[in-house]
N, C-alpha and C. Protein backbone atom coordinates (compact mmCIF):
# COMPACT_ATOMS: atom_id res chain seq x y z
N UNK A 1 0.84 -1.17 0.00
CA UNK A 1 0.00 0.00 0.00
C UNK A 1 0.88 1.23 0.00
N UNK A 2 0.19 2.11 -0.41
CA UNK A 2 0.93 3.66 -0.61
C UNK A 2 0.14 4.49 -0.56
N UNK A 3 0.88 6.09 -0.39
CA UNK A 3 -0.29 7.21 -0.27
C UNK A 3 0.27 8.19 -1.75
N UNK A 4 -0.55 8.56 -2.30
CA UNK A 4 -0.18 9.41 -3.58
C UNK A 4 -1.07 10.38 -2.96
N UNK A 5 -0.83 11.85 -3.42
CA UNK A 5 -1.34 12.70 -3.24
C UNK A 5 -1.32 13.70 -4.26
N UNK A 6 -2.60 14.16 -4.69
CA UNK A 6 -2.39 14.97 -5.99
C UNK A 6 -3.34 16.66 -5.67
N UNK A 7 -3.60 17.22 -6.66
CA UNK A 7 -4.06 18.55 -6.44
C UNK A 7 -5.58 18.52 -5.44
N UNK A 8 -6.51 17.20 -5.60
CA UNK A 8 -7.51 16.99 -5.48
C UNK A 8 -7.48 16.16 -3.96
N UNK A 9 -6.06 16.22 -3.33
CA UNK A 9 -6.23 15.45 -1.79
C UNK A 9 -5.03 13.83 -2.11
N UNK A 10 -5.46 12.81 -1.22
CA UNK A 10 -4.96 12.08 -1.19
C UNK A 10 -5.60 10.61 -1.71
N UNK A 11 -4.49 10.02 -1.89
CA UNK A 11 -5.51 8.46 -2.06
C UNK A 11 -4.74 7.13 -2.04
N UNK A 12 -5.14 6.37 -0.79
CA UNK A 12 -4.72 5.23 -0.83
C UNK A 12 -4.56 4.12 -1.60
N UNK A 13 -3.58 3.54 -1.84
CA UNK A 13 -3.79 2.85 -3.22
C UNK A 13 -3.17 1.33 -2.60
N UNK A 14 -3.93 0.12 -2.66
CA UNK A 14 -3.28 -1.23 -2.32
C UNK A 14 -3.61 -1.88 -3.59
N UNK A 15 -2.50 -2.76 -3.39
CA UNK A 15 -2.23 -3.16 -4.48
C UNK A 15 -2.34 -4.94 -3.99
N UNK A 16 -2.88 -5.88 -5.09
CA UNK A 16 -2.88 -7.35 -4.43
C UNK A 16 -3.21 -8.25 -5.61
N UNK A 17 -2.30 -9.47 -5.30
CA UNK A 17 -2.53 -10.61 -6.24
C UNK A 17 -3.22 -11.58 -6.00
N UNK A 18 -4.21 -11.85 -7.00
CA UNK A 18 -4.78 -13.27 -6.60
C UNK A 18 -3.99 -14.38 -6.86
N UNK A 19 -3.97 -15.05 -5.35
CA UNK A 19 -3.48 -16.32 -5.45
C UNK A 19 -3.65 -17.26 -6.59
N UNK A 20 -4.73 -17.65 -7.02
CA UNK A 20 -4.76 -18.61 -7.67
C UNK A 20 -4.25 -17.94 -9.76
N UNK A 21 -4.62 -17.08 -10.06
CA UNK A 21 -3.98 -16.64 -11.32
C UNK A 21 -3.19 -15.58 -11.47
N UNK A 22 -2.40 -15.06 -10.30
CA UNK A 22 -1.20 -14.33 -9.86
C UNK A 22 -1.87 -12.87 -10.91
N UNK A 23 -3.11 -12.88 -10.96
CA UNK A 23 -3.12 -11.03 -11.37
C UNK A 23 -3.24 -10.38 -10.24
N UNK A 24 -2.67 -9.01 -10.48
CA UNK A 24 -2.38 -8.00 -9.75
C UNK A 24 -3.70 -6.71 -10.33
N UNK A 25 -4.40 -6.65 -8.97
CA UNK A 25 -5.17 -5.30 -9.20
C UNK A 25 -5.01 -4.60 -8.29
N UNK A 26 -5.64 -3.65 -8.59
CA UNK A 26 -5.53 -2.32 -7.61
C UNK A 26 -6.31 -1.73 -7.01
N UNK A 27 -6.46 -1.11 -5.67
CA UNK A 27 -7.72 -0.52 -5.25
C UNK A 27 -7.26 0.85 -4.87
N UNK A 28 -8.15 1.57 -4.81
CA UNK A 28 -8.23 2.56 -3.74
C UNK A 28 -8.98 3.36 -3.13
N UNK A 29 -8.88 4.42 -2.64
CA UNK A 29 -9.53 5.05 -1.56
C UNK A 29 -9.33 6.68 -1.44
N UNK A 30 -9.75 7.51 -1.95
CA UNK A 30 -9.94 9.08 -2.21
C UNK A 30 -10.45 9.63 -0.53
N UNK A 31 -9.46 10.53 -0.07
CA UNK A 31 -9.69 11.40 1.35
C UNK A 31 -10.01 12.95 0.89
N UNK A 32 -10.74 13.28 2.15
CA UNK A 32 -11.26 14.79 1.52
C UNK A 32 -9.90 15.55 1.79
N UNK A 33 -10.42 16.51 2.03
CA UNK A 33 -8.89 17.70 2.49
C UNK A 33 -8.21 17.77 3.86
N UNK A 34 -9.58 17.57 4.92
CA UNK A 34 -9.13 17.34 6.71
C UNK A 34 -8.09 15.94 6.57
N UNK A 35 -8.63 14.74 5.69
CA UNK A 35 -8.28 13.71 5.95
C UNK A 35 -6.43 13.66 5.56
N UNK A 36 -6.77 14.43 4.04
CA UNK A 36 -5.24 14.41 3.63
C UNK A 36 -4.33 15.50 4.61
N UNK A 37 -5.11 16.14 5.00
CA UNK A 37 -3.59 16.95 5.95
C UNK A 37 -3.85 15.85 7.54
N UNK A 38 -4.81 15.53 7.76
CA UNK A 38 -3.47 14.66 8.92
C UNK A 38 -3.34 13.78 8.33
N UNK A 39 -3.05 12.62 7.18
CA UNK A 39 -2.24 12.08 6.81
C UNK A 39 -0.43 12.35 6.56
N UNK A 40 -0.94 13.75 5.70
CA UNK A 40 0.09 14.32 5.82
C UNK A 40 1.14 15.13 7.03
N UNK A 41 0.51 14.95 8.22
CA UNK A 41 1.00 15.22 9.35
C UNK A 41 1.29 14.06 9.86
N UNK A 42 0.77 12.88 10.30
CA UNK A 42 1.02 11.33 10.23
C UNK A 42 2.22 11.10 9.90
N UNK A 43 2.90 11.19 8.23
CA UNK A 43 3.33 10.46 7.84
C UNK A 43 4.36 11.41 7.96
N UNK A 44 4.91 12.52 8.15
CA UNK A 44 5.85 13.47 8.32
C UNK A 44 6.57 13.65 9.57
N UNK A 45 5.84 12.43 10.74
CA UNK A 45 6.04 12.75 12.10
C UNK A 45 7.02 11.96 11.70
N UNK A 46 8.23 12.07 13.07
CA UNK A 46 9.37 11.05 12.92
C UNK A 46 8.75 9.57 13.47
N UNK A 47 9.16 8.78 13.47
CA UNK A 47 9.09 6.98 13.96
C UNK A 47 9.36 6.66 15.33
N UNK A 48 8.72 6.54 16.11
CA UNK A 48 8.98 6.25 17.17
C UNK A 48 9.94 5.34 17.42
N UNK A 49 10.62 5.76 18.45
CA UNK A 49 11.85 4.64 18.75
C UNK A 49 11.24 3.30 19.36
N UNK A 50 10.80 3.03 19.79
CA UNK A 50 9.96 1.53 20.50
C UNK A 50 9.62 0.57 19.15
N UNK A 51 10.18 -0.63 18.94
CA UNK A 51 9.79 -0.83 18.01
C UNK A 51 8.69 -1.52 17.93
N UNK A 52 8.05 -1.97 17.61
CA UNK A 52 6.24 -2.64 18.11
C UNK A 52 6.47 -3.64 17.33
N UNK A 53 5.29 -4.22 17.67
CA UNK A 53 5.20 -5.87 16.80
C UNK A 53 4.75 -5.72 15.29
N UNK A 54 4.70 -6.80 14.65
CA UNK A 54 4.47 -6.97 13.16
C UNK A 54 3.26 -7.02 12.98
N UNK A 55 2.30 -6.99 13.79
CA UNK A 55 0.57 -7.12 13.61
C UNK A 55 0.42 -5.46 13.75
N UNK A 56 1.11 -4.31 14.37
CA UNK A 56 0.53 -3.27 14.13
C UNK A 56 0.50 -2.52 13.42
N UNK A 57 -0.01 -1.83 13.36
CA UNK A 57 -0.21 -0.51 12.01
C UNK A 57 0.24 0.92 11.82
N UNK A 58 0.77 1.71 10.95
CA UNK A 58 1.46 2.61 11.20
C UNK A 58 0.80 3.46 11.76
N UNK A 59 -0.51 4.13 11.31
CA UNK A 59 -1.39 4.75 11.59
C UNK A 59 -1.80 4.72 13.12
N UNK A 60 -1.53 3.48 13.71
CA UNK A 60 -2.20 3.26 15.08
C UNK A 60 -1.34 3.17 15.72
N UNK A 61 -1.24 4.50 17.09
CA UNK A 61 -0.36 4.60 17.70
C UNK A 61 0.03 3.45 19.19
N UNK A 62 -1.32 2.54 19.12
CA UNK A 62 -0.94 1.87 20.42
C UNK A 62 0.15 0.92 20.70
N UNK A 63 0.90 1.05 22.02
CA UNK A 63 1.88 0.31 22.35
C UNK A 63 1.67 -1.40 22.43
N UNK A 64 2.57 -2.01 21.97
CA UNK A 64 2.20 -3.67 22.39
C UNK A 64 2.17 -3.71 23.53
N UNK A 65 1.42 -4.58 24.26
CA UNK A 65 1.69 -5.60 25.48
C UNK A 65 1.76 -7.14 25.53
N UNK A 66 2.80 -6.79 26.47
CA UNK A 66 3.19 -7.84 26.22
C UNK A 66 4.42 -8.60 25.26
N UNK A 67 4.65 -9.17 25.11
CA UNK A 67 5.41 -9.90 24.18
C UNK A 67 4.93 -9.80 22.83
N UNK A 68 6.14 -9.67 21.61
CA UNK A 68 5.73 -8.87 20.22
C UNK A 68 5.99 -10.34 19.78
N UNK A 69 5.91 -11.57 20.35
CA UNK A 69 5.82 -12.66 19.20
C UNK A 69 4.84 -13.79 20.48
N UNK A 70 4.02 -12.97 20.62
CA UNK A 70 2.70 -14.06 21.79
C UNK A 70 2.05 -14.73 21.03
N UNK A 71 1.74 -14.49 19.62
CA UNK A 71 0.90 -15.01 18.48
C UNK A 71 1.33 -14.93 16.72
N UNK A 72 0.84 -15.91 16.53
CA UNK A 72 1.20 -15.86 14.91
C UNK A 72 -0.11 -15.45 14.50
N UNK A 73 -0.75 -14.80 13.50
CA UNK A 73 -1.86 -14.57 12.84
C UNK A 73 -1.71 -15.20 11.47
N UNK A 74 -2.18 -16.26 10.86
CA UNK A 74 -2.37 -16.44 9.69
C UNK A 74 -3.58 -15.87 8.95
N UNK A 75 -3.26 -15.79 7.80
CA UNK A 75 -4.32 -15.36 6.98
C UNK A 75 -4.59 -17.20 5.90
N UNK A 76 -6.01 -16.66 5.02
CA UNK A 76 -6.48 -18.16 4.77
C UNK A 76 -5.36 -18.51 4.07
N UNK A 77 -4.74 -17.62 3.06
CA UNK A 77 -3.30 -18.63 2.49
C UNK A 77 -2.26 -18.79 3.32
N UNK A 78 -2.04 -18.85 4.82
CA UNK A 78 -1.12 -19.15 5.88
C UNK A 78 -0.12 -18.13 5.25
N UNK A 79 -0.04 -16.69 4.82
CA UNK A 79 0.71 -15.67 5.44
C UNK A 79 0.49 -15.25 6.52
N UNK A 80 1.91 -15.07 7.29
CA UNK A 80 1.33 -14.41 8.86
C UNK A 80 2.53 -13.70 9.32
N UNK A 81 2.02 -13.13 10.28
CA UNK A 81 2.43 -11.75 10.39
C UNK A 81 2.37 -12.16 12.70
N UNK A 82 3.54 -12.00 13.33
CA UNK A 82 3.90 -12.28 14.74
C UNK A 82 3.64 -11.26 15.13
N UNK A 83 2.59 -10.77 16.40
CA UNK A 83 2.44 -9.83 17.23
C UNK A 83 1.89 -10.21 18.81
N UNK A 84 1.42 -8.98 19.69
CA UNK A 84 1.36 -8.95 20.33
C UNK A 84 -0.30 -9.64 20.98
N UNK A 85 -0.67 -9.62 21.69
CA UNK A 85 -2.06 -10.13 22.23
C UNK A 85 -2.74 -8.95 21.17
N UNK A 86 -2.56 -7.61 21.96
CA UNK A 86 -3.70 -6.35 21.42
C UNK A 86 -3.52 -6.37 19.86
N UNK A 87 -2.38 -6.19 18.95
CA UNK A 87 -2.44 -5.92 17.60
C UNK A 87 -2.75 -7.06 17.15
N UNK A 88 -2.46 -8.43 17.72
CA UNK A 88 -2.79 -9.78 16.93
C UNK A 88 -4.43 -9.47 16.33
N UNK A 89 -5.47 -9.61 17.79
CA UNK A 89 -7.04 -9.10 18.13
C UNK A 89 -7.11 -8.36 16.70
N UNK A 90 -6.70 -7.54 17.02
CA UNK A 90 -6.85 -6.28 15.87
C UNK A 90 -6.31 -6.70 14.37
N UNK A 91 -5.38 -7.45 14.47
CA UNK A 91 -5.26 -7.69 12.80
C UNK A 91 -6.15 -8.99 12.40
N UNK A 92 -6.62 -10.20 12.99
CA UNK A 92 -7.25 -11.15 13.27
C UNK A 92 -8.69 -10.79 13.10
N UNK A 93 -9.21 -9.62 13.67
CA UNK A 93 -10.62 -9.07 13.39
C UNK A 93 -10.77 -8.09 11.61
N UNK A 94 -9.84 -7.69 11.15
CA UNK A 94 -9.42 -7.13 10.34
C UNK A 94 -9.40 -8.33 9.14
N UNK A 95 -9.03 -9.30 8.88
CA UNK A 95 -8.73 -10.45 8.14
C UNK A 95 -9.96 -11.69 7.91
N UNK A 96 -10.61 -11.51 6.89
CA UNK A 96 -11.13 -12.58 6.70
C UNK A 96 -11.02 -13.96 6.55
N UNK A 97 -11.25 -15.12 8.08
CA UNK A 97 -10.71 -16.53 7.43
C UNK A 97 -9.28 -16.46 8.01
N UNK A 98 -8.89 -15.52 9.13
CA UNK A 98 -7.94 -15.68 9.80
C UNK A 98 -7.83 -16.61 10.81
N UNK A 99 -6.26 -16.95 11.75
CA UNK A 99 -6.98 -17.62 12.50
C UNK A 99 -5.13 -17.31 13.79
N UNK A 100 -5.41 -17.40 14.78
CA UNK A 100 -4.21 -17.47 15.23
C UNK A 100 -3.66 -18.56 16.08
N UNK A 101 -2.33 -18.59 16.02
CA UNK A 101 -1.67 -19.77 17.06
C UNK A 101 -0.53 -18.92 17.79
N UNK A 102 -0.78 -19.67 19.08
CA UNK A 102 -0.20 -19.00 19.98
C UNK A 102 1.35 -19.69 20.08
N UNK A 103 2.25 -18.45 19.99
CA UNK A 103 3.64 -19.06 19.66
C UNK A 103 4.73 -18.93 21.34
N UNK A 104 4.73 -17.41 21.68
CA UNK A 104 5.60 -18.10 22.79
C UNK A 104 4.77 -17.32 23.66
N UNK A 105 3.60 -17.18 24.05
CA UNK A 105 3.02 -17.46 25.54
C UNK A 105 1.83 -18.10 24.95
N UNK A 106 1.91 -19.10 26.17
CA UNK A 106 0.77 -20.62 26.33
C UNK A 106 -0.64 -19.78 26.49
N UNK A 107 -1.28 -19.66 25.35
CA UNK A 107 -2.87 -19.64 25.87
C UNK A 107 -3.41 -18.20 25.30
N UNK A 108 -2.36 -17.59 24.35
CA UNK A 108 -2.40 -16.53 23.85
C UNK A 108 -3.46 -16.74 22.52
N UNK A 109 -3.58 -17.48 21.22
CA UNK A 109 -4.32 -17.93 20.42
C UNK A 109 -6.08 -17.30 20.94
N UNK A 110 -6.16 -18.67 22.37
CA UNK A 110 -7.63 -18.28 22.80
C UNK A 110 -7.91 -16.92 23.19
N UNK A 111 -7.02 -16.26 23.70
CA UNK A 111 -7.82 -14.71 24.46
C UNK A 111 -8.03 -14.39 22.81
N UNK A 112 -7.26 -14.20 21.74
CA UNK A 112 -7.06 -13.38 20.73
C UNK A 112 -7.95 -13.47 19.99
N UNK A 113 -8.10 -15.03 19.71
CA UNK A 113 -9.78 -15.44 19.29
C UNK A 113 -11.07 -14.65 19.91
N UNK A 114 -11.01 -14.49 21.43
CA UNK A 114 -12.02 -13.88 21.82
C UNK A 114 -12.20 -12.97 21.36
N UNK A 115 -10.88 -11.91 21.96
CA UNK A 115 -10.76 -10.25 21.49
C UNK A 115 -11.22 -10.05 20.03
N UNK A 116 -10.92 -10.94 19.33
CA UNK A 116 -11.02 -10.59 17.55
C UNK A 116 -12.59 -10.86 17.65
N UNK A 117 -13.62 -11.54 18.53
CA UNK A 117 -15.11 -11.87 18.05
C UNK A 117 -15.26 -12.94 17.84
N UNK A 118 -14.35 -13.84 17.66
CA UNK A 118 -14.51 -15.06 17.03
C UNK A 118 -14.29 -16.34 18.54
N UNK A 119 -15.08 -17.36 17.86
CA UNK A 119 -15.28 -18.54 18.59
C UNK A 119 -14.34 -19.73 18.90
């Protein structure tokens, strides 16, 4: 994903292949004017020194707890992405057909399942 920004504001653009006949399309997403200047304030801030787990998001400033490899999150083609209890929840609820396993604390999977909604 990327942010382009032109005379008319900003616009998110992701980009993704289907698995099964490896085409590549594109989507995106047009912000009004409030939206593109705090993006553009967002993305101009420096990086926080803390480095956070791989389930969180740039945009979202919350800190991990806990341990940044408590869970693996797969997605349905078993890409996955190691985070914390809170960003796992959050990328896990985010993902359709996800599912997580709990890697180095025992029993992490089930809370995450909860937190995400799922059974």
């Amino acid at each position: 994903m990327n942010f382009q920004f032109d005379r008319l504001g900003a616009v998110l653009v992701a980009y993704s292949r289907d698995a099964q006949t490896g085409e590549v399309t594109r989507s995106w997403l047009r912000f009004d004017q409030a939206g593109t200047a705090y993006l553009r304030q967002r993305l101009e801030q420096p990086a926080e020194t803390a480095e956070r787990c791989q389930c969180s998001r740039a945009l979202d400033p919350t800190p991990c707890e806990g341990p940044q490899d408590a869970v693996l999150i797969l997605s349905a083609t078993n890409t996955g992405a190691y985070g914390c209890e809170t960003h796992g929840a959050l990328r896990m609820a985010a993902i359709e057909g996800s599912r997580a396993v709990s890697h180095s604390v025992a029993g992490a999977a089930i809370r995450v399942h909860q937190a995400a909604g799922r059974s």
